[in-house]
C-alpha atoms as a PDB file:
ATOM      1  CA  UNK A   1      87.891 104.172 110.847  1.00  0.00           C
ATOM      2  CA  UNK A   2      86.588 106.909 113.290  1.00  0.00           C
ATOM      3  CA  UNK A   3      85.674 105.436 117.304  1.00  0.00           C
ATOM      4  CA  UNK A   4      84.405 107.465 119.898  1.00  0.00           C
ATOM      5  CA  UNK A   5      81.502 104.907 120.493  1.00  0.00           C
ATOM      6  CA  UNK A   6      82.530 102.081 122.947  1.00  0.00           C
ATOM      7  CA  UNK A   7      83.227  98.518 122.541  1.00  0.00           C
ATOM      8  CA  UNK A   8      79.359  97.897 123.700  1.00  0.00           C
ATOM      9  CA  UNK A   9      78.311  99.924 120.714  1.00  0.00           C
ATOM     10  CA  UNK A  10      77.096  97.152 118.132  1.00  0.00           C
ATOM     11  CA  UNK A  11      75.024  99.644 116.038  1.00  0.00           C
ATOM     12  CA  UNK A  12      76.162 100.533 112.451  1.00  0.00           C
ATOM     13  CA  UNK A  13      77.175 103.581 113.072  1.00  0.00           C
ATOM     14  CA  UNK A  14      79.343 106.506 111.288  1.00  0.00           C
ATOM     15  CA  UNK A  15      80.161 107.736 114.570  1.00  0.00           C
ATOM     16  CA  UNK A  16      81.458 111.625 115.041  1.00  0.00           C
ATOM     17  CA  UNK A  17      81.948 112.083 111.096  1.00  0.00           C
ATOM     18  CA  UNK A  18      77.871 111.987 110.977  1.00  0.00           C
ATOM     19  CA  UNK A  19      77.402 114.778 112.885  1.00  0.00           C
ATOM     20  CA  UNK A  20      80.436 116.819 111.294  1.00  0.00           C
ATOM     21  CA  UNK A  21      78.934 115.849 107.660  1.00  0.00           C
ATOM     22  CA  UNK A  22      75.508 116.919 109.138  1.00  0.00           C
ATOM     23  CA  UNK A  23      76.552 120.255 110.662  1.00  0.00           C
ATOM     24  CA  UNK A  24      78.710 121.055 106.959  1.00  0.00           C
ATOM     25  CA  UNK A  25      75.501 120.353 104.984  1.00  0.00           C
ATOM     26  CA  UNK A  26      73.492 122.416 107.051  1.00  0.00           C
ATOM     27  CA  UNK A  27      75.720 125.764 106.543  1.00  0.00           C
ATOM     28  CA  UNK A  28      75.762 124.488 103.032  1.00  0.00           C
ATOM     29  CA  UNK A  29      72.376 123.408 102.102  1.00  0.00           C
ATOM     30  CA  UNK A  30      72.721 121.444  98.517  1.00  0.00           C
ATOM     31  CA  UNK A  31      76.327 120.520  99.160  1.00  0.00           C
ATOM     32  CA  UNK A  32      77.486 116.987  99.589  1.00  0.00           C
ATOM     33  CA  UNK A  33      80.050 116.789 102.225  1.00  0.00           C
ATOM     34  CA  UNK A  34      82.301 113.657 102.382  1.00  0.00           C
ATOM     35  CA  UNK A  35      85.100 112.274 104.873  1.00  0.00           C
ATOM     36  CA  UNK A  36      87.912 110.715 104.225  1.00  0.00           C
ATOM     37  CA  UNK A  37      90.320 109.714 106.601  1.00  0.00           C
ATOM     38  CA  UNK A  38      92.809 107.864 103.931  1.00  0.00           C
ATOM     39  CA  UNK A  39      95.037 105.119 104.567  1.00  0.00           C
ATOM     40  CA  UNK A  40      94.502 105.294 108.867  1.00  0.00           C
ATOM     41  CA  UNK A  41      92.674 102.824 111.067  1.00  0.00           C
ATOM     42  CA  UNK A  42      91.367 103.112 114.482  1.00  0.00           C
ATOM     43  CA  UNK A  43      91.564 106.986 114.552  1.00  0.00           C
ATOM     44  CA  UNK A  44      90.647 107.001 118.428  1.00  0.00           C
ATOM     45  CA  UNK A  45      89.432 109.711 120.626  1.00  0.00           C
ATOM     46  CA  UNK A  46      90.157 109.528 124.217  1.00  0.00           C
ATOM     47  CA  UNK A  47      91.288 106.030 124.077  1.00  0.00           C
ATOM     48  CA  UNK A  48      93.900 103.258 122.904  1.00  0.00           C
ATOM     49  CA  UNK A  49      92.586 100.410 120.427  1.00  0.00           C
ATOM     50  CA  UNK A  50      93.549  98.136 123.616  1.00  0.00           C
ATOM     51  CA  UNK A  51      90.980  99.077 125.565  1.00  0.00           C
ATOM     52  CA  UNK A  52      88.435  98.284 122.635  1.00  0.00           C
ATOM     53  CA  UNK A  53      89.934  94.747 122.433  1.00  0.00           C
ATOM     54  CA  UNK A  54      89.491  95.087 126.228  1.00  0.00           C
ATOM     55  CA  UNK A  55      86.003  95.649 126.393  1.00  0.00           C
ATOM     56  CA  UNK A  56      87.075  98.577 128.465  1.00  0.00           C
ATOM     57  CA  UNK A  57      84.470 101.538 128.169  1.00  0.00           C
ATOM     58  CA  UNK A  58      84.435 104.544 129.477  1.00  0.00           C
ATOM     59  CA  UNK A  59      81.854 107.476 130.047  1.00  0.00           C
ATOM     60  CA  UNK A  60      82.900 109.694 127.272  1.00  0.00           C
ATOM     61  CA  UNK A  61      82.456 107.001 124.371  1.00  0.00           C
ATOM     62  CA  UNK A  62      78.983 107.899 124.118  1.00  0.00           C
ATOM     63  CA  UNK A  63      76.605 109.191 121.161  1.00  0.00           C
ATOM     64  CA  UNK A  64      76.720 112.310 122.626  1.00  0.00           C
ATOM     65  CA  UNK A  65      80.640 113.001 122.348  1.00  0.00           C
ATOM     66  CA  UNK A  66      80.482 111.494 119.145  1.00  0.00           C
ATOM     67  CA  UNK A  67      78.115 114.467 118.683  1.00  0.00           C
ATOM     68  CA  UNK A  68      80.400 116.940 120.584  1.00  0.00           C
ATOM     69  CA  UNK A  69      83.183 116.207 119.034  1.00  0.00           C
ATOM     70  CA  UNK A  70      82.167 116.035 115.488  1.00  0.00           C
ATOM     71  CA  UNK A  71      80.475 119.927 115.696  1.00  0.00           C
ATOM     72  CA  UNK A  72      84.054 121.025 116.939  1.00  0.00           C
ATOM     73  CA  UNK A  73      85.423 119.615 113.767  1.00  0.00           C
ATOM     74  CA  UNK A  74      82.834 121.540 111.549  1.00  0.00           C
ATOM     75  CA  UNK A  75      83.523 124.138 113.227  1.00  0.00           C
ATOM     76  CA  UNK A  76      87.014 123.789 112.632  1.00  0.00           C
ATOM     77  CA  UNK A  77      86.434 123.037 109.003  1.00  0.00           C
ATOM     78  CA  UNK A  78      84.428 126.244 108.684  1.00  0.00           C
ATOM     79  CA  UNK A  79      87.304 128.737 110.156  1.00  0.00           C
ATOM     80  CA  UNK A  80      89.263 127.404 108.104  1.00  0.00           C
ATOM     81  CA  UNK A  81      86.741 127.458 104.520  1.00  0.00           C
ATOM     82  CA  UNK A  82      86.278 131.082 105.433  1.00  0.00           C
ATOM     83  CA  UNK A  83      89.695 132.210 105.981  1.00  0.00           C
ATOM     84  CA  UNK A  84      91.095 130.472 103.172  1.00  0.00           C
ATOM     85  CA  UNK A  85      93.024 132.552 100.701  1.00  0.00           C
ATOM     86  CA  UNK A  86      94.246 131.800  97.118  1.00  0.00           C
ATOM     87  CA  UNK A  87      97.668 130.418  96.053  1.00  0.00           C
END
């Protein structure tokens, strides 16, 4: 599962892949975008899975990089849409 959001987090959340889903649906209004991040666990940003186990926060695992972080990704994903060519 996605964490950016800290060990003090006890929200139901879906972290950074909200706001990439979000961003994707707004360019394409209509379209249902999905994630999948297939057979991975604890895909971690900034941080080991000790320091969840830890307690061990820090000042980036925050709703606001979750936000940051996933509007690089749509942005990402939509460079790469656009430039796509066909096989």
């Amino acid at each position: 599962h996605p964490v950016v959001l800290g060990p003090d987090n006890f929200l139901v959340t879906a972290d950074y892949p909200y706001y990439l889903l979000n961003a994707l649906e707004q360019v394409y209004p209509g379209a249902q975008a999905m994630f999948m991040n297939g057979a991975t666990g604890d895909v971690n940003v900034g941080h080991n899975t000790a320091d969840s186990i830890q307690g061990k926060g820090n000042d980036r695992r925050t709703f606001r990089e979750a936000a940051r972080l996933g509007r690089i990704l749509a942005g990402v994903a939509l460079t790469a849409s656009e430039n796509a060519v066909a096989l």
